[in-house]
Protein backbone atom coordinates (compact mmCIF):
# COMPACT_ATOMS: atom_id res chain seq x y z
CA UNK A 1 -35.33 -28.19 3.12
CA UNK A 2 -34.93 -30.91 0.55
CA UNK A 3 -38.36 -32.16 0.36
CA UNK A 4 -38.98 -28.14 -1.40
CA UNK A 5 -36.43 -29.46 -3.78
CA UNK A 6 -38.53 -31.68 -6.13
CA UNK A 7 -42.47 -31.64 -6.66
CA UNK A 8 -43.64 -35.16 -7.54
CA UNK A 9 -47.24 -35.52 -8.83
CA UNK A 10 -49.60 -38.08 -10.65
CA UNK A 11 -49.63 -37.09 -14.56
CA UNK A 12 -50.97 -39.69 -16.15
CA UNK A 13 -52.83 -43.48 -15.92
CA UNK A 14 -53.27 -46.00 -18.36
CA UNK A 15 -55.45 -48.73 -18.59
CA UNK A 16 -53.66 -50.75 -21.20
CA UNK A 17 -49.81 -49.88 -21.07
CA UNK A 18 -47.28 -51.00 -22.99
CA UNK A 19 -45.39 -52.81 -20.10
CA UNK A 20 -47.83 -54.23 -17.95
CA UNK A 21 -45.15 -55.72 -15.57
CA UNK A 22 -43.88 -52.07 -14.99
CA UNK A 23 -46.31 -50.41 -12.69
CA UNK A 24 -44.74 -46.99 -12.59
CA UNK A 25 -43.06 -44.40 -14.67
CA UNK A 26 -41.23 -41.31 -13.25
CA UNK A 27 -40.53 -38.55 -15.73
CA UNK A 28 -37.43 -35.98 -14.32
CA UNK A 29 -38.47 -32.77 -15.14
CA UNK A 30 -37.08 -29.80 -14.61
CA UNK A 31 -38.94 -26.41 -13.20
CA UNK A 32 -38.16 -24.38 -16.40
CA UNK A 33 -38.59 -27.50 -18.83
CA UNK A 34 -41.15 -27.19 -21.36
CA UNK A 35 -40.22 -30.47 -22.96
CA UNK A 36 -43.37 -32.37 -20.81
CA UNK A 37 -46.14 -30.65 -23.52
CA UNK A 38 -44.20 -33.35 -25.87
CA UNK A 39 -43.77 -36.29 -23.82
CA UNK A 40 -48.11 -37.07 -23.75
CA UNK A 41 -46.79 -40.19 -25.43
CA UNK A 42 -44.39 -41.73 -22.25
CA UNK A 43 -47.88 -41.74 -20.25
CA UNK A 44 -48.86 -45.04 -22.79
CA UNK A 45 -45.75 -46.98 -20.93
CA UNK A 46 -47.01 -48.08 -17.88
CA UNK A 47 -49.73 -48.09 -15.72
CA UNK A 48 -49.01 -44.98 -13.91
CA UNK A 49 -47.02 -41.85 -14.86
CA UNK A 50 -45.55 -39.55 -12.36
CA UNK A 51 -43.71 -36.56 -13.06
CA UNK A 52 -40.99 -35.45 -10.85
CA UNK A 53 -40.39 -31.50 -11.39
CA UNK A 54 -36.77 -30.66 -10.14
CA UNK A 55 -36.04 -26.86 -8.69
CA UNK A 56 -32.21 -27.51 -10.05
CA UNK A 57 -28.92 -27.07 -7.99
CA UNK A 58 -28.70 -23.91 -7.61
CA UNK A 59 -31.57 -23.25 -5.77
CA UNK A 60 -29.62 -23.76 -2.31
CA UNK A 61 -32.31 -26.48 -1.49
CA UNK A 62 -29.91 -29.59 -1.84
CA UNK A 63 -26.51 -30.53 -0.42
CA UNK A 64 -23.78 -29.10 -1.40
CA UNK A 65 -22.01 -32.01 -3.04
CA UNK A 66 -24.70 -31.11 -5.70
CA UNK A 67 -23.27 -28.55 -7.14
CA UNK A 68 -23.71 -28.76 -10.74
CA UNK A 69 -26.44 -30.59 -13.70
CA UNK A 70 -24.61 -33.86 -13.41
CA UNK A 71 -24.57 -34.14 -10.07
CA UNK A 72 -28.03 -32.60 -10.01
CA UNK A 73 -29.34 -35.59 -12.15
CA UNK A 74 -28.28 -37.91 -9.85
CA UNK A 75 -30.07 -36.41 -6.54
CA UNK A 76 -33.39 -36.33 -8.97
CA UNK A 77 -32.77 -40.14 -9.46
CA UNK A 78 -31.76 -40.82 -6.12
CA UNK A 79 -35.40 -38.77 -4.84
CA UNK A 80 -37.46 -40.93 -7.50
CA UNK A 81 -36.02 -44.28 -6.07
CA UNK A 82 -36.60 -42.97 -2.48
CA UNK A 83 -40.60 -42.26 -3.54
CA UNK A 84 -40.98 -44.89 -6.16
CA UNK A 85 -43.09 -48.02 -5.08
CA UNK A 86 -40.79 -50.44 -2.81
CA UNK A 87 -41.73 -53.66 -4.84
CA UNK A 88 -41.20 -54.40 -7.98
CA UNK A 89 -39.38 -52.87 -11.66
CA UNK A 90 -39.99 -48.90 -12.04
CA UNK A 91 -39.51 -47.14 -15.35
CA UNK A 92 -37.25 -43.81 -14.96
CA UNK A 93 -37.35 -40.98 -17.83
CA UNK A 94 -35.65 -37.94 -18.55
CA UNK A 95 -38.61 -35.12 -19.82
CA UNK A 96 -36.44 -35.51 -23.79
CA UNK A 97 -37.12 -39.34 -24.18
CA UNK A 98 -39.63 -39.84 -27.18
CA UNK A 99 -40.95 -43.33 -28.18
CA UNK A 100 -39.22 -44.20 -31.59
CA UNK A 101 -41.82 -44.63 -34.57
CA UNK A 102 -41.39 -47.74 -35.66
CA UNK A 103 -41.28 -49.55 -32.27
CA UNK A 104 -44.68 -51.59 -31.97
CA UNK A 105 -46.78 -53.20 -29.39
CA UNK A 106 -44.66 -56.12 -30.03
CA UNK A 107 -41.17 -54.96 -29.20
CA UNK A 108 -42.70 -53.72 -25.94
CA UNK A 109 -44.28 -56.97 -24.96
CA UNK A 110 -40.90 -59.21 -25.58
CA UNK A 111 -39.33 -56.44 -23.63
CA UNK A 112 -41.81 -57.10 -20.54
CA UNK A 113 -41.66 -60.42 -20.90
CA UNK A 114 -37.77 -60.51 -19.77
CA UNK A 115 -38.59 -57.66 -17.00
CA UNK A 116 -41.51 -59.77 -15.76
CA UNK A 117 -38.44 -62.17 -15.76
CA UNK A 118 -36.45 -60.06 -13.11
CA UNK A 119 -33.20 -61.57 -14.20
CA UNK A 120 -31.80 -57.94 -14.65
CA UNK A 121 -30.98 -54.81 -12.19
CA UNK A 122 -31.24 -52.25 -15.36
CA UNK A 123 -33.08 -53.01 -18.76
CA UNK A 124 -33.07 -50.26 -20.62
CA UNK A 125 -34.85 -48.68 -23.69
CA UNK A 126 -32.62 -47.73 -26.01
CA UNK A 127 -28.52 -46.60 -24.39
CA UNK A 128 -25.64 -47.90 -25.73
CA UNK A 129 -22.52 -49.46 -24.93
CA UNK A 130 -20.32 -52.49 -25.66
CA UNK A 131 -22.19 -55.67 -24.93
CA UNK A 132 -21.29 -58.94 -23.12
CA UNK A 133 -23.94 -61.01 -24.98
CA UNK A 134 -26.18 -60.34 -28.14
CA UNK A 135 -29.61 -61.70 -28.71
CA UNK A 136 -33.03 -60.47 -28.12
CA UNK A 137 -32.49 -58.38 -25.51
CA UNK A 138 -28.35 -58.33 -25.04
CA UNK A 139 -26.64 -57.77 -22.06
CA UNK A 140 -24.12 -54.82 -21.60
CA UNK A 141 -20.60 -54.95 -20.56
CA UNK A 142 -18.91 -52.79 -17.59
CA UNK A 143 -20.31 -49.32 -19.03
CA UNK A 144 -23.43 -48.20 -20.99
CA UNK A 145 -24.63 -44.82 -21.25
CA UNK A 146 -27.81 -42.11 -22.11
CA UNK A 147 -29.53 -43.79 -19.32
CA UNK A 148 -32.93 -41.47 -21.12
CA UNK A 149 -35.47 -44.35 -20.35
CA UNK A 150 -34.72 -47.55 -17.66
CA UNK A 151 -36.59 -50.06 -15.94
CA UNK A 152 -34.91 -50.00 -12.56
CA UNK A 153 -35.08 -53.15 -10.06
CA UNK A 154 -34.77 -52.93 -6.83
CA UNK A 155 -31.86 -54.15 -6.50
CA UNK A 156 -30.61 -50.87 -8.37
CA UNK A 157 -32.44 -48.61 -7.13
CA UNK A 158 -31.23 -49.44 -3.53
CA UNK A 159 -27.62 -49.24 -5.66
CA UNK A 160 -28.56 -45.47 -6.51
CA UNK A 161 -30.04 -43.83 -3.29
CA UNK A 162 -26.39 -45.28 -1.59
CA UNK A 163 -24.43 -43.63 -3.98
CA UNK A 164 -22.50 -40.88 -2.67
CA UNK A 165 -22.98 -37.89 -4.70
CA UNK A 166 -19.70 -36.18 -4.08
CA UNK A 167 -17.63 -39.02 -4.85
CA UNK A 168 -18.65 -39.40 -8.42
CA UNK A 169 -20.31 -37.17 -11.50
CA UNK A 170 -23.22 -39.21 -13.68
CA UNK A 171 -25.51 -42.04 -12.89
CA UNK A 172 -24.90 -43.61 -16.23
CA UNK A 173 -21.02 -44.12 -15.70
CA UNK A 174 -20.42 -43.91 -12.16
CA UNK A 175 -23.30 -45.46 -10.75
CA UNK A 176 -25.55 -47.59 -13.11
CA UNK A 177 -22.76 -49.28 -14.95
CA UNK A 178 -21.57 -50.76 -11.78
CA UNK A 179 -24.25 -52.75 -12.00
CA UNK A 180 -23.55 -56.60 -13.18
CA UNK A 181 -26.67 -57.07 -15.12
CA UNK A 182 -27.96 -54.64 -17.62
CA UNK A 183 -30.01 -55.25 -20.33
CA UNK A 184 -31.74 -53.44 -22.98
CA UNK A 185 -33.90 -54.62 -26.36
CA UNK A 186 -32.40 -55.52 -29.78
CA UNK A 187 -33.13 -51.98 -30.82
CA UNK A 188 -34.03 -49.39 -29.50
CA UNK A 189 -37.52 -48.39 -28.17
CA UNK A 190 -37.09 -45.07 -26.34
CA UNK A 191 -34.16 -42.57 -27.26
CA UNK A 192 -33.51 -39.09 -26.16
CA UNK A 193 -34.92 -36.50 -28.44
């Protein structure tokens, strides 16, 4: 019943991404979205581009702890890290995240630098919240949030498919701030439209 729930699907490959170390990209979509006819520019990321098209809660198709968008958002995270590649960092996007203008080649290559690193469970592209250190690429406190664009490890993606759904409401605050080491660039790079 579940696997009707979500249609996952190659979109786009690059030959010369933006973060090399990053293999994959997943962009959560959802079935009446239209938003993907702007996103051509998320496929220049990484390596490989999937897009994850979501049939939404309501459709009777998931459990019934999902029971409304929040919830909904984190099944469609907890599906990509249950697909995703097993080794290595993957890149998670909501279908709204748009590359800001003025970030160049050369933001995204210090930023791949610390991911090829893997001193982090979350680095991401641009959320916000109080930080513990600053720097090039500072490291967030107990909470960030508008998880739009993230570089998951392993680590935290094994963190998300445990969650349990019905014992919490968004994967920013209840699941990925949990996390001890989070990370993100000394300005932004990919924000929500």
């Amino acid at each position: 019943m579940e696997g009707d729930a979500y249609e996952v699907r190659l979109w786009a490959e690059c030959a010369t991404p933006l973060l090399p170390h990053v293999k994959e990209a997943y962009i959560l979509s959802m079935a009446t979205s239209t938003r993907l006819a702007n996103a051509a520019d998320l496929a220049r990321l990484c390596g490989k581009t999937f897009v994850q098209i979501n049939q939404g809660h309501r459709t009777g198709l998931k459990e019934d702890a999902v029971n409304c968008p929040s919830r909904d958002i984190v099944h469609a995270y907890q599906h990509v890290c249950k697909q995703c590649t097993p080794a290595g960092p993957v890149l998670i996007l909501e279908d709204d995240a748009v590359i800001m203008p003025d970030a160049t080649p050369a933001h995204f290559a210090a930023a791949d630098r610390f991911i090829a690193s893997r001193e982090f469970e979350v680095y991401t592209l641009g959320s916000l919240g109080p930080f513990l250190t600053l720097g090039q690429h500072p490291r967030y406190g107990c909470f960030l949030g508008f998880l739009q664009a993230a570089v998951y490890s392993e680590r935290a993606r094994g963190h998300i498919v445990r969650a349990e759904i019905s014992k919490l409401k968004h994967v920013d605050a209840h699941v990925v701030s949990r996390l001890p080491r989070k990370h993100t660039y000394r300005r932004p790079l990919v924000v929500q439209h």
